[in-house]
C-alpha atoms as a PDB file:
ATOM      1  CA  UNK A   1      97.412  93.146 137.210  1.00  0.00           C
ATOM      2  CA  UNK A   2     101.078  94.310 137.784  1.00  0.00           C
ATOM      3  CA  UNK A   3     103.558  91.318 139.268  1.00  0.00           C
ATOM      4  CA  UNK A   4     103.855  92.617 142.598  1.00  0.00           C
ATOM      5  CA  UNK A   5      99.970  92.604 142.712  1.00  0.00           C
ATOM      6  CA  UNK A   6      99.699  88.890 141.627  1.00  0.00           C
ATOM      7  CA  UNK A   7     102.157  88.130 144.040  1.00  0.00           C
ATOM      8  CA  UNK A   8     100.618  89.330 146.801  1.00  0.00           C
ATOM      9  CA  UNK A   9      97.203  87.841 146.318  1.00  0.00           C
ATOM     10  CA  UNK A  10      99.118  84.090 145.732  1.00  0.00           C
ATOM     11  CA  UNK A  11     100.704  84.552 148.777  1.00  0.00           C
ATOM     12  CA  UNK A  12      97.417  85.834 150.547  1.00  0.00           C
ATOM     13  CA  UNK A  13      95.685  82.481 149.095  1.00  0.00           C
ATOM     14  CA  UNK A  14      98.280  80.426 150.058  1.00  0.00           C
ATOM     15  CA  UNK A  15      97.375  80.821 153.560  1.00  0.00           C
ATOM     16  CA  UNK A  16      94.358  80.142 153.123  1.00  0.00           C
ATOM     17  CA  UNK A  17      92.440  83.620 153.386  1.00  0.00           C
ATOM     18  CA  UNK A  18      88.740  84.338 152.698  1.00  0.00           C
ATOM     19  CA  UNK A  19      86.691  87.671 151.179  1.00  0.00           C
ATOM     20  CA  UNK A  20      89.897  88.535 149.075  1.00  0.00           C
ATOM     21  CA  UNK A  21      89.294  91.742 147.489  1.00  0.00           C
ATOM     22  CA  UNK A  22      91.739  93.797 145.411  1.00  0.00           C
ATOM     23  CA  UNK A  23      90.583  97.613 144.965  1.00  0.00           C
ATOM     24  CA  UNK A  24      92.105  99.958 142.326  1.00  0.00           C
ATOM     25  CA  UNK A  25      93.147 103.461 143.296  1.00  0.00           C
ATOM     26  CA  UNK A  26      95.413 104.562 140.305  1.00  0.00           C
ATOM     27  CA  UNK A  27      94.439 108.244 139.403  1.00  0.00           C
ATOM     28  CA  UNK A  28      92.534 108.409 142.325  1.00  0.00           C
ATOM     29  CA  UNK A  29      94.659 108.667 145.190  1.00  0.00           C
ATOM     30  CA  UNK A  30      98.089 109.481 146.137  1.00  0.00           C
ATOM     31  CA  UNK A  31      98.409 106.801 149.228  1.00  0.00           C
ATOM     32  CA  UNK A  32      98.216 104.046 146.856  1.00  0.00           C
ATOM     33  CA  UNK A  33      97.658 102.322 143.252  1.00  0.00           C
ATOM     34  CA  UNK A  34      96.022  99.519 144.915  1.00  0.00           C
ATOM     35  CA  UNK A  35      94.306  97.792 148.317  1.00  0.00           C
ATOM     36  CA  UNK A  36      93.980  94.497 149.349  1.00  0.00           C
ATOM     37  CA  UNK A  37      91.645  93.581 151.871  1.00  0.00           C
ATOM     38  CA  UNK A  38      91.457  90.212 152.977  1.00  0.00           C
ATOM     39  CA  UNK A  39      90.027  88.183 156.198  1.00  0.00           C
ATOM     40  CA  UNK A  40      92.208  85.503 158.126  1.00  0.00           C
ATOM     41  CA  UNK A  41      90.439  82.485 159.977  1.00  0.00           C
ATOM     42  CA  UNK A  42      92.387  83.470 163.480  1.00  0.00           C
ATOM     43  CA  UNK A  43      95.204  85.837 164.864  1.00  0.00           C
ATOM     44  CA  UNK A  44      97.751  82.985 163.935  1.00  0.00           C
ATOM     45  CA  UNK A  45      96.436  82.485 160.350  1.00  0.00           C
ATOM     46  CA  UNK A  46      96.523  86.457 159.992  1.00  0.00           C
ATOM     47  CA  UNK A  47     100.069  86.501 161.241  1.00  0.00           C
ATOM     48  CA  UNK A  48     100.868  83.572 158.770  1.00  0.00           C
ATOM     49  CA  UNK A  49      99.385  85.793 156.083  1.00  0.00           C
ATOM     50  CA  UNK A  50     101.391  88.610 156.418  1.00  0.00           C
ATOM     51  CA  UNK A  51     104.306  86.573 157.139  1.00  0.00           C
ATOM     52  CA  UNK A  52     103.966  84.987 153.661  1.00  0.00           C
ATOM     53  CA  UNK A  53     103.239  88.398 152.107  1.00  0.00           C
ATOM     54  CA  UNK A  54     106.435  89.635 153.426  1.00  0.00           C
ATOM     55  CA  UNK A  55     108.753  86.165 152.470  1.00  0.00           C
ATOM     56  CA  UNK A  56     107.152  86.918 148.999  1.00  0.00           C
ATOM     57  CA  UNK A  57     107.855  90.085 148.271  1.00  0.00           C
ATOM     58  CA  UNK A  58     110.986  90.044 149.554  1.00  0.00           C
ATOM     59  CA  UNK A  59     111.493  86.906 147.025  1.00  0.00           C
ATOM     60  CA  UNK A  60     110.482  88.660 144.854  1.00  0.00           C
ATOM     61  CA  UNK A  61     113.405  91.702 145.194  1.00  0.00           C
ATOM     62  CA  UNK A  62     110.437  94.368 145.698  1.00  0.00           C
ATOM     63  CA  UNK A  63     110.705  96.308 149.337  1.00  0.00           C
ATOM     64  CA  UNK A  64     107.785  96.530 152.103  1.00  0.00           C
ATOM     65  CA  UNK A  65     107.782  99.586 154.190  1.00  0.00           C
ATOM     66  CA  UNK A  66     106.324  98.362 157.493  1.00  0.00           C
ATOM     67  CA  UNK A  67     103.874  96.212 159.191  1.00  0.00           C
ATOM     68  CA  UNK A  68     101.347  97.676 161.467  1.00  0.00           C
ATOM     69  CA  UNK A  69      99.218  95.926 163.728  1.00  0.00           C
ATOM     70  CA  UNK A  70     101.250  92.644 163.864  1.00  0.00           C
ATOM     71  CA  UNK A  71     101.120  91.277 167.261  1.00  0.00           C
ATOM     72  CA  UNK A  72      97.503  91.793 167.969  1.00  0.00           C
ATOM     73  CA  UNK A  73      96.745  90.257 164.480  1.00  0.00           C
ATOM     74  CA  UNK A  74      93.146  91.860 164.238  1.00  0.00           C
ATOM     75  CA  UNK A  75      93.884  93.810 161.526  1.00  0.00           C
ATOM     76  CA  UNK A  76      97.217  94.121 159.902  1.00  0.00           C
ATOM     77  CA  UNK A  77      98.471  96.476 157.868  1.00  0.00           C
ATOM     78  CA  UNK A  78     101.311  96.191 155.297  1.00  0.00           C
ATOM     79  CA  UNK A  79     102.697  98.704 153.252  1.00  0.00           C
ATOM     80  CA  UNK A  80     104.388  97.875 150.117  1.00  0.00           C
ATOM     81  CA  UNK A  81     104.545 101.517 148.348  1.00  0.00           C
ATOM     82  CA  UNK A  82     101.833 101.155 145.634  1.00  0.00           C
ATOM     83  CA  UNK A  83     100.263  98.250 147.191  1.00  0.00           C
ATOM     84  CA  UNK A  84      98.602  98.661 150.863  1.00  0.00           C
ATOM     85  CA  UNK A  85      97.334  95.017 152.109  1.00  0.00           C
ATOM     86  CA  UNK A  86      95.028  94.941 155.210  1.00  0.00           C
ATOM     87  CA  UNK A  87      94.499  91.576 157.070  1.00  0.00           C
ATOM     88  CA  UNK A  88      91.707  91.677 159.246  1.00  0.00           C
ATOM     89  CA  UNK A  89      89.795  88.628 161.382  1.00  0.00           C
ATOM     90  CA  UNK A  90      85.983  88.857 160.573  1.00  0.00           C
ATOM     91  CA  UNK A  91      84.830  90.572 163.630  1.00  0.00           C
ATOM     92  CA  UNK A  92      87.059  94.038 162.747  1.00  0.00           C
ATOM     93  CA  UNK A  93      86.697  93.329 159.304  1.00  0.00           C
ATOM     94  CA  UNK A  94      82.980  93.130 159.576  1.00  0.00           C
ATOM     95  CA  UNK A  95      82.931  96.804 161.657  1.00  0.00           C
ATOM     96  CA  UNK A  96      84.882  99.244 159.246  1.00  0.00           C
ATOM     97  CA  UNK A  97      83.413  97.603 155.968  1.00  0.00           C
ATOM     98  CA  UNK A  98      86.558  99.086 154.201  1.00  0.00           C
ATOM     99  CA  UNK A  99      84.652  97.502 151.348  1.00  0.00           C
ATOM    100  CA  UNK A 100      81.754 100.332 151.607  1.00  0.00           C
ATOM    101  CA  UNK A 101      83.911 103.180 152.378  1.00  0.00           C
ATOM    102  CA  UNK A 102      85.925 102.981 148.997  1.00  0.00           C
ATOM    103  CA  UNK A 103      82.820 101.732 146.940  1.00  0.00           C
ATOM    104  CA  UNK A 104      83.808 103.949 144.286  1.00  0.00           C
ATOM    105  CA  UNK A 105      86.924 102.289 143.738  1.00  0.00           C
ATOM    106  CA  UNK A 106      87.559  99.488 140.668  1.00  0.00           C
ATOM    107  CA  UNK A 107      87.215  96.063 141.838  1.00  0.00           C
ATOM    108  CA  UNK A 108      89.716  94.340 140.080  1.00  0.00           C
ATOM    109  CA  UNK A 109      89.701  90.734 142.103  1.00  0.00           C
ATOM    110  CA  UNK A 110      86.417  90.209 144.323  1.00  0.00           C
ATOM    111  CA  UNK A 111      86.399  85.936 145.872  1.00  0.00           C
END
């Protein structure tokens, strides 16, 4: 797992998120080496997610692209490049089953 990678899922348990899963997409597609879906107790916690994803990464000297989805804080989006993160509260989470649609890709961090 690359550095970037392992800092995003600290900062994703630091907040205290549940159903982290990290899916591997290198060779596969061109949107992105990796997803990281994750599920956030309540719009707050989801907003406290992403905002320690962001803090993190920006520690960190790497660069996010954009946040999507922010203020409603159902499901969030963050783009990091190679690294797409998606923060979602159980009820969306539970409807697109992200998981399902990308079956075929690596699970490299399932808890």
């Amino acid at each position: 797992m690359t550095g970037k990678l392992q800092t995003v899922v600290d900062a994703i348990e630091s907040k205290k998120a549940k159903g982290i899963l990290v899916l591997d997409f290198q060779g596969e597609s061109s949107l992105c080496d990796y997803a990281v879906i994750c599920t956030g107790s309540s719009n707050r916690n989801i907003q406290a997610i992403t905002d320690e994803v962001d803090k993190k990464i920006r520690e960190s000297g790497e660069i996010r692209l954009g946040i999507e989805g922010y203020d409603e804080a159902k499901w969030v989006l963050v783009d990091l490049d190679d690294i797409v993160v998606h923060i979602m509260d159980e009820e969306t989470r539970d409807y697109y089953k992200l998981e399902v649609l990308w079956n075929e890709a690596k699970e490299i961090i399932k808890r």
